[in-house]
Every structure is written in structure tokens, then in C-alpha cells.
N, C-alpha and C. Protein backbone atom coordinates (compact mmCIF):
# COMPACT_ATOMS: atom_id res chain seq x y z
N UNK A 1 -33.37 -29.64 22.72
CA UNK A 1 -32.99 -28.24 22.50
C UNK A 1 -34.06 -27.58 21.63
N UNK A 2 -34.65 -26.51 22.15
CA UNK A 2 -35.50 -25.66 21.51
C UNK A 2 -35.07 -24.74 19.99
N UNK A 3 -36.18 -24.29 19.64
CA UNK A 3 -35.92 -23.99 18.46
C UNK A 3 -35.24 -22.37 18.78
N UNK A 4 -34.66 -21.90 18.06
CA UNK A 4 -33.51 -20.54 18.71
C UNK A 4 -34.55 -19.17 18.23
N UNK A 5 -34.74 -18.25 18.52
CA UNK A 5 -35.25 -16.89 17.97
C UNK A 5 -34.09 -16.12 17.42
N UNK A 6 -33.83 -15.67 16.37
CA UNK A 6 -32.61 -15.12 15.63
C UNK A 6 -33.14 -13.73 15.30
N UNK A 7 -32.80 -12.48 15.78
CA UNK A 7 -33.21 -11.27 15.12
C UNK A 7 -32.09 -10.84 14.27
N UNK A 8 -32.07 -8.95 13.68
CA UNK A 8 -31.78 -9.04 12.85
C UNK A 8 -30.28 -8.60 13.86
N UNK A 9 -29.99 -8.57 14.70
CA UNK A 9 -28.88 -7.99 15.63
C UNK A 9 -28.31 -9.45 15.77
N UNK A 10 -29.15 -10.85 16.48
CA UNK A 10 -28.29 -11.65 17.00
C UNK A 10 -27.79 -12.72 15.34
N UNK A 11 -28.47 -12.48 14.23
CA UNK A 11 -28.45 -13.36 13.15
C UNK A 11 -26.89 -13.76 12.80
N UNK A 12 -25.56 -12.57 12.52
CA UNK A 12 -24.13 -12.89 12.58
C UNK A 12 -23.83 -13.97 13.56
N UNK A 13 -24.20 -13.32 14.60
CA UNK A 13 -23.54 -14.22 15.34
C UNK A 13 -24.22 -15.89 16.14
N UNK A 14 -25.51 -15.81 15.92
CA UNK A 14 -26.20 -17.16 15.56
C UNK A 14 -26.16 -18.02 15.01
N UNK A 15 -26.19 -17.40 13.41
CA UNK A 15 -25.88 -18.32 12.47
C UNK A 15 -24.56 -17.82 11.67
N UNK A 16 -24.08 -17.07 11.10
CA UNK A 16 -23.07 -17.22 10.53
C UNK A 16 -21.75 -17.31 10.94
N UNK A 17 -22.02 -16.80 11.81
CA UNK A 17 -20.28 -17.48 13.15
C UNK A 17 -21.04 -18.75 14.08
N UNK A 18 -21.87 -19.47 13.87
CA UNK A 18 -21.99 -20.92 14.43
C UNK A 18 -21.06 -21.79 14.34
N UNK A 19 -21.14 -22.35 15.07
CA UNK A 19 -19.59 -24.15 14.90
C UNK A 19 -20.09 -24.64 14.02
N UNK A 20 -21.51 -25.30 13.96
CA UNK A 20 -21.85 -26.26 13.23
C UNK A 20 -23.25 -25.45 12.45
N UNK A 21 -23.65 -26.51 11.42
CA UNK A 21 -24.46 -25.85 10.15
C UNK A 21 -25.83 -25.67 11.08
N UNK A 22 -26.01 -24.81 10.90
CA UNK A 22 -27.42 -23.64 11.09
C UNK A 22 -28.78 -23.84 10.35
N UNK A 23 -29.57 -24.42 10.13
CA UNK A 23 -31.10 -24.55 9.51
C UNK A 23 -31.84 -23.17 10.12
N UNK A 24 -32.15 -22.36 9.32
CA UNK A 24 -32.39 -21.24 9.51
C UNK A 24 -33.97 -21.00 8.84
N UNK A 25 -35.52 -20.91 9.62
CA UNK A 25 -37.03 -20.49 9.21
C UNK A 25 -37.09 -19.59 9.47
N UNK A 26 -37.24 -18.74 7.97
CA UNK A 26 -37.51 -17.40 7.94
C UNK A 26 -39.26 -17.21 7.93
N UNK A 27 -39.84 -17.21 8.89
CA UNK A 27 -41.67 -17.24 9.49
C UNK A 27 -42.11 -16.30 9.36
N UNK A 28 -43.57 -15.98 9.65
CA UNK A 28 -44.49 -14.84 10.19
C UNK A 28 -45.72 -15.69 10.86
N UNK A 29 -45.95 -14.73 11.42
CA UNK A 29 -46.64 -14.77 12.89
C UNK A 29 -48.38 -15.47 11.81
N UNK A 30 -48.42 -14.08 10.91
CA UNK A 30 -49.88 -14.71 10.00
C UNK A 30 -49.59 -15.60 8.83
N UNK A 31 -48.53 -16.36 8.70
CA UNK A 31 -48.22 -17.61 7.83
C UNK A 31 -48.56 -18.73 8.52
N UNK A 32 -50.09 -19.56 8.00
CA UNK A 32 -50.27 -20.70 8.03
C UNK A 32 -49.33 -21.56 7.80
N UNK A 33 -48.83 -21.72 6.43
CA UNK A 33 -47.73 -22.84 5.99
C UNK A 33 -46.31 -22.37 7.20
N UNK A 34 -46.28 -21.85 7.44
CA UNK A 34 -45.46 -21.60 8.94
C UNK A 34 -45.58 -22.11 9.81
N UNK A 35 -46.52 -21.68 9.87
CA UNK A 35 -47.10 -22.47 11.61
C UNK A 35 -47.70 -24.01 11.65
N UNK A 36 -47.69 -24.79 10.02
CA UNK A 36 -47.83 -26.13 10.33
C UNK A 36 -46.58 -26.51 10.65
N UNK A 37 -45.19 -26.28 9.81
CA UNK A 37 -43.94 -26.78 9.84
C UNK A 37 -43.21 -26.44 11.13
N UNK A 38 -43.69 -25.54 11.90
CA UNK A 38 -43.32 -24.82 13.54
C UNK A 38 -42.97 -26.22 14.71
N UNK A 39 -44.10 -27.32 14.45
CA UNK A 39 -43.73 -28.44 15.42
C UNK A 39 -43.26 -29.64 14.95
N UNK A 40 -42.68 -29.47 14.01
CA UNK A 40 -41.97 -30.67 12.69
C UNK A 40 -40.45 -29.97 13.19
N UNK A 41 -40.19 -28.68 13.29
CA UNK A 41 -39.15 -27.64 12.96
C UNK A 41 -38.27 -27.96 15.05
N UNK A 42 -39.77 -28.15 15.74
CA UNK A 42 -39.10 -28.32 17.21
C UNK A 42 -38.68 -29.55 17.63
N UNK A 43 -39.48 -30.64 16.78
CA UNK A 43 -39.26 -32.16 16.90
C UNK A 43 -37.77 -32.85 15.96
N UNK A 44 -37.78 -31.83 15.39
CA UNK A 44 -36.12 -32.01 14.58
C UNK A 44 -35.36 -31.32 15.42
N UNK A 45 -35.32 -30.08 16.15
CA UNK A 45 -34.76 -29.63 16.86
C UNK A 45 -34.10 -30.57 18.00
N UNK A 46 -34.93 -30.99 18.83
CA UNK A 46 -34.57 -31.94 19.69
C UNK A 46 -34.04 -33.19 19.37
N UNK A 47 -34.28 -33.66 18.46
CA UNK A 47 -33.81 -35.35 17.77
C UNK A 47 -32.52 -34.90 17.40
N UNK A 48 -32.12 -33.67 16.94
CA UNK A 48 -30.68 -33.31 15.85
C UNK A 48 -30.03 -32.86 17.13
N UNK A 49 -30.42 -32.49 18.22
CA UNK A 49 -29.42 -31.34 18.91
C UNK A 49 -27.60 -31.83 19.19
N UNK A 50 -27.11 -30.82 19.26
CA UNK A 50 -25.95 -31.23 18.95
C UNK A 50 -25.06 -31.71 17.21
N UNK A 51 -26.60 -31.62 16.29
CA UNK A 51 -25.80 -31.97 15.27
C UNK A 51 -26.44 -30.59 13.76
N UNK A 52 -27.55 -30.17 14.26
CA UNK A 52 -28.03 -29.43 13.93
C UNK A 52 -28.73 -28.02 14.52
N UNK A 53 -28.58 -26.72 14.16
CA UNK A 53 -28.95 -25.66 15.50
C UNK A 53 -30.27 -24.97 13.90
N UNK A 54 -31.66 -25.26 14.93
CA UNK A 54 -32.96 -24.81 14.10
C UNK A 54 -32.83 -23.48 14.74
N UNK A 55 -33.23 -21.97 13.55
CA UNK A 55 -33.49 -20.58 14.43
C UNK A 55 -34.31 -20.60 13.45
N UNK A 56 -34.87 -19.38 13.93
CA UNK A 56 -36.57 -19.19 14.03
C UNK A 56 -36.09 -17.39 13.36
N UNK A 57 -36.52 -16.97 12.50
CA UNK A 57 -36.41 -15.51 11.99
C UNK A 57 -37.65 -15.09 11.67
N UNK A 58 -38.26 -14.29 12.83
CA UNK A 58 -39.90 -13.73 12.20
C UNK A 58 -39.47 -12.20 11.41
N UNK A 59 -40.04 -12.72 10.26
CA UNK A 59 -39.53 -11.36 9.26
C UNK A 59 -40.08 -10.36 9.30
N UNK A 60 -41.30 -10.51 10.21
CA UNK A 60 -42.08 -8.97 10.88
C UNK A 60 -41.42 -8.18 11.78
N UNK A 61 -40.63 -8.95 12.46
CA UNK A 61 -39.76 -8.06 14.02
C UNK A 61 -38.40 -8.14 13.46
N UNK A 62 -37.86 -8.79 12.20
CA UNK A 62 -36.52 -8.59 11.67
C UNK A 62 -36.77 -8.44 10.38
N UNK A 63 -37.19 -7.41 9.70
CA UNK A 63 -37.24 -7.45 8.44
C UNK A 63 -35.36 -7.10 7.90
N UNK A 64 -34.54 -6.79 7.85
CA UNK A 64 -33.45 -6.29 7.17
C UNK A 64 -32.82 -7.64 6.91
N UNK A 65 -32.96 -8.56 7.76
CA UNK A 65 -31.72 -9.71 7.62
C UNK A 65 -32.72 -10.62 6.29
N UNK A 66 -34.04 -11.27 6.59
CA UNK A 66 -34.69 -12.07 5.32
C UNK A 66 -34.24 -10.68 3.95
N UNK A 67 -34.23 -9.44 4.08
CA UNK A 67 -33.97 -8.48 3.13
C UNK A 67 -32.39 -8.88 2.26
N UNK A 68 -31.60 -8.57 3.35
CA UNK A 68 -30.38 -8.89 2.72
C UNK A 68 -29.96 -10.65 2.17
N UNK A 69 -30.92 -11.43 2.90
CA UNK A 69 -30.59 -13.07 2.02
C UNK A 69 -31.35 -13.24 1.57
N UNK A 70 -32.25 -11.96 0.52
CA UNK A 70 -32.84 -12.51 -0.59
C UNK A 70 -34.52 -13.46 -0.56
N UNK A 71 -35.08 -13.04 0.40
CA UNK A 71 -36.45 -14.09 1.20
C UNK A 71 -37.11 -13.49 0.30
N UNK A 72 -38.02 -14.35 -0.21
CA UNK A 72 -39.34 -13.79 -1.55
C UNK A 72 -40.39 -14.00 -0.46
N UNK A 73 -40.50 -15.02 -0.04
CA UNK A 73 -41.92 -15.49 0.80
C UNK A 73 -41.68 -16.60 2.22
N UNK A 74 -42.45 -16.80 2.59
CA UNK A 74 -42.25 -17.45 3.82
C UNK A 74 -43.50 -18.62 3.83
N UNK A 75 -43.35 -19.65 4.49
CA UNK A 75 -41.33 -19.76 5.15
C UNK A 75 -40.64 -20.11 3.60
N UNK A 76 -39.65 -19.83 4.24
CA UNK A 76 -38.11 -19.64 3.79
C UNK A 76 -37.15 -20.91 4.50
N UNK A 77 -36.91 -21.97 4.54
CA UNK A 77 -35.64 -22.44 4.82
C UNK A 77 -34.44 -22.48 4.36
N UNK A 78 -33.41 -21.84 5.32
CA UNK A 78 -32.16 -21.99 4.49
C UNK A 78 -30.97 -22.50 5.41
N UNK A 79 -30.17 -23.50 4.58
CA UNK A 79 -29.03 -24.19 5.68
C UNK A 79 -28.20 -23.19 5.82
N UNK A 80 -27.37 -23.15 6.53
CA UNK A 80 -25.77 -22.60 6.70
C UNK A 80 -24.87 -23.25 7.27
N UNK A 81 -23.59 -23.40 6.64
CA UNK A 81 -22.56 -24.24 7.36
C UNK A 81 -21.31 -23.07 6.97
N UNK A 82 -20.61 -23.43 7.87
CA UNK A 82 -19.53 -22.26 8.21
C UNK A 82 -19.35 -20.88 7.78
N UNK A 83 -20.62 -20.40 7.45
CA UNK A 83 -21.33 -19.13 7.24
C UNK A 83 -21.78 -19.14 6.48
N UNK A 84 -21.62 -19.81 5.66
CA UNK A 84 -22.12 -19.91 4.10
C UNK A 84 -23.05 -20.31 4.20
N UNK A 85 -24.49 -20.44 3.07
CA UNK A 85 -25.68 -20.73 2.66
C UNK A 85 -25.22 -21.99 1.41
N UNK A 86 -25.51 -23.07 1.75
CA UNK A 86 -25.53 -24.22 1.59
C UNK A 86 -26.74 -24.75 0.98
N UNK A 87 -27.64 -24.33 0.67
CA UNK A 87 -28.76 -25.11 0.64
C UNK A 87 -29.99 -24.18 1.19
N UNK A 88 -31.49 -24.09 0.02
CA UNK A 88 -32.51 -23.22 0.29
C UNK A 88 -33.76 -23.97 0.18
N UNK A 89 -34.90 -24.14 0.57
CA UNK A 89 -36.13 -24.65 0.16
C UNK A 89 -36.61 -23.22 0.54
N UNK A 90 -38.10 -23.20 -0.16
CA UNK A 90 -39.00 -22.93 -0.13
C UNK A 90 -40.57 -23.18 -0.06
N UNK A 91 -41.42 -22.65 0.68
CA UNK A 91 -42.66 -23.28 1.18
C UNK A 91 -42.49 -24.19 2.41
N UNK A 92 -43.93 -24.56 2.72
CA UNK A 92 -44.07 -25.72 3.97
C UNK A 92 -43.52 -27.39 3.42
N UNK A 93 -42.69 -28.05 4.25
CA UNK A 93 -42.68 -29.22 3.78
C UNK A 93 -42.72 -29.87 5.32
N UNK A 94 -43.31 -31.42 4.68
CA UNK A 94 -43.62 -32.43 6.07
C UNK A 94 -41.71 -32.97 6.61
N UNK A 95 -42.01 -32.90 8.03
CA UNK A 95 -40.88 -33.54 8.54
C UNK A 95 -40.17 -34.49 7.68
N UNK A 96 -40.38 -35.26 7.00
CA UNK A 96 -39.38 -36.51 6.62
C UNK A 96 -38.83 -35.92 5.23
N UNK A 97 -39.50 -34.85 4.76
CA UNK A 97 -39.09 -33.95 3.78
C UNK A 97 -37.78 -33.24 4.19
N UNK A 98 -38.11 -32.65 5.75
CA UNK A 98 -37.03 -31.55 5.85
C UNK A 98 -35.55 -32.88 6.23
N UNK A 99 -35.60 -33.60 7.28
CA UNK A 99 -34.99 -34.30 7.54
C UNK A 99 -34.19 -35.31 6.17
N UNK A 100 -34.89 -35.37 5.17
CA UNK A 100 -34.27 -36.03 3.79
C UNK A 100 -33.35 -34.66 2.93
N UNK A 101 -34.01 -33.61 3.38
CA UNK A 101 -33.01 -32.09 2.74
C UNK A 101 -31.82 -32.38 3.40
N UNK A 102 -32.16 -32.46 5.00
CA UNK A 102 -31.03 -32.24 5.61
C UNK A 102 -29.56 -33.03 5.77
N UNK A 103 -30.58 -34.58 5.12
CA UNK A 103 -29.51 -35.69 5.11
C UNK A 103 -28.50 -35.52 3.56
N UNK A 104 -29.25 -35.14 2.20
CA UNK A 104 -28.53 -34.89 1.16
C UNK A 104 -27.84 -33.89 1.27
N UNK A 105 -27.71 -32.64 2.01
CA UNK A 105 -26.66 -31.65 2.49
C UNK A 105 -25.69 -31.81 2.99
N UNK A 106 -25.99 -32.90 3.47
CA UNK A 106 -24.75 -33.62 4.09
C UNK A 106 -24.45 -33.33 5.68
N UNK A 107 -25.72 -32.67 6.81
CA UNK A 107 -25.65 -32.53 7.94
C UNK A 107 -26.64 -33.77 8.84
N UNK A 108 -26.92 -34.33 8.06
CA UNK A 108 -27.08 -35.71 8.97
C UNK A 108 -26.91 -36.62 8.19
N UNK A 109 -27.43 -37.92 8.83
CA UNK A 109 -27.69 -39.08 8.63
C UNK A 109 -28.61 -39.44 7.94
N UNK A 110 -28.58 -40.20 6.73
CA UNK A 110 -30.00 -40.39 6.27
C UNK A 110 -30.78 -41.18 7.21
N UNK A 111 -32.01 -41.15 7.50
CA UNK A 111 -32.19 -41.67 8.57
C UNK A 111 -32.84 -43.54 7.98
């Protein structure tokens, strides 16, 4: 399962009315540290599917929604589980980084 595109119209109902917890990259198109974590972000995508839903928020074509949850800089990761914001990093981190966030949140498995 691919990584989701979330604007600032589909973001409610993407992530905060989701079934299950939401990992939410708030990107830009000219963010390096973005665009390394982009194929770490699709390779978790696919390994989690079904247990985790990755969206993708470019804060250039949605600026209001990173506005209203508070985004200083990008990327931005932030969990959500049953609408709520659960859990935030900030900056680029390597796969076994995000996947160890994701396991102390309590949406996976440690692996």
C-alpha cells in the first residue's frame, strides 16, 4: 500500500476519522531531509499495511491544515490514533528510527 496524499480538504477525513492510527509527513517538494525519508516512509508503508496508514501532507499545496497542528518545519511527523495526536517527531530520521517510534507508541510490533 502506497503512501496516501492528504490535502487540506481530505485531512478530517483521512486521518482524523481513520479506523486505525494514521502516521502523518508533513513535506515540501524543496525539503531535502524530506525527500531522503520519502522511500523509508513507502517501504514502511507497504511492510505495515493494514496496521499502519502513512499520508503524505505537502505544506505548499495545503498550507492551513500543517497551520492549524502547529508544524514549525518540515518534515514534521505526527501519529494519530482515533483522532487524536499521539505522538510527534521532528526532522529526517532513518527507517529503524521511525519503525522503533512507531513500536513505543504502541502501533506495532517491536520488530
Amino acid at each position: 500500500m502506497a503512501t496516501l496524499k492528504v490535502t487540506d480538504d481530505s485531512f478530517e477525513a483521512e486521518v482524523l476519522k481513520a479506523d486505525g492510527p494514521v502516521l502523518v509527513d508533513f513535506w515540501a517538494e524543496w525539503c531535502g531531509p524530506c525527500k531522503q525519508i520519502g522511500p523509508a516512509l513507502e517501504q514502511i508503508s507497504d511492510e505495515l499495511a493494514g496496521k499502519v496508514k502513512i499520508a503524505k501532507v505537502d505544506i505548499d499545496d495545503s498550507p492551513m491544515t500543517p497551520s492549524r497542528m502547529g508544524v514549525r518545519g518540515v518534515p514534521t511527523l505526527m501519529l494519530f490514533k482515533g483522532g487524536e495526536l499521539i505522538s510527534m517527531k521532528a526532522g529526517a530520521m532513518p527507517k529503524g528510527k521511525i519503525l522503533e517510534w512507531l513500536a513505543e507508541a504502541g502501533v506495532t510490533q517491536a520488530a
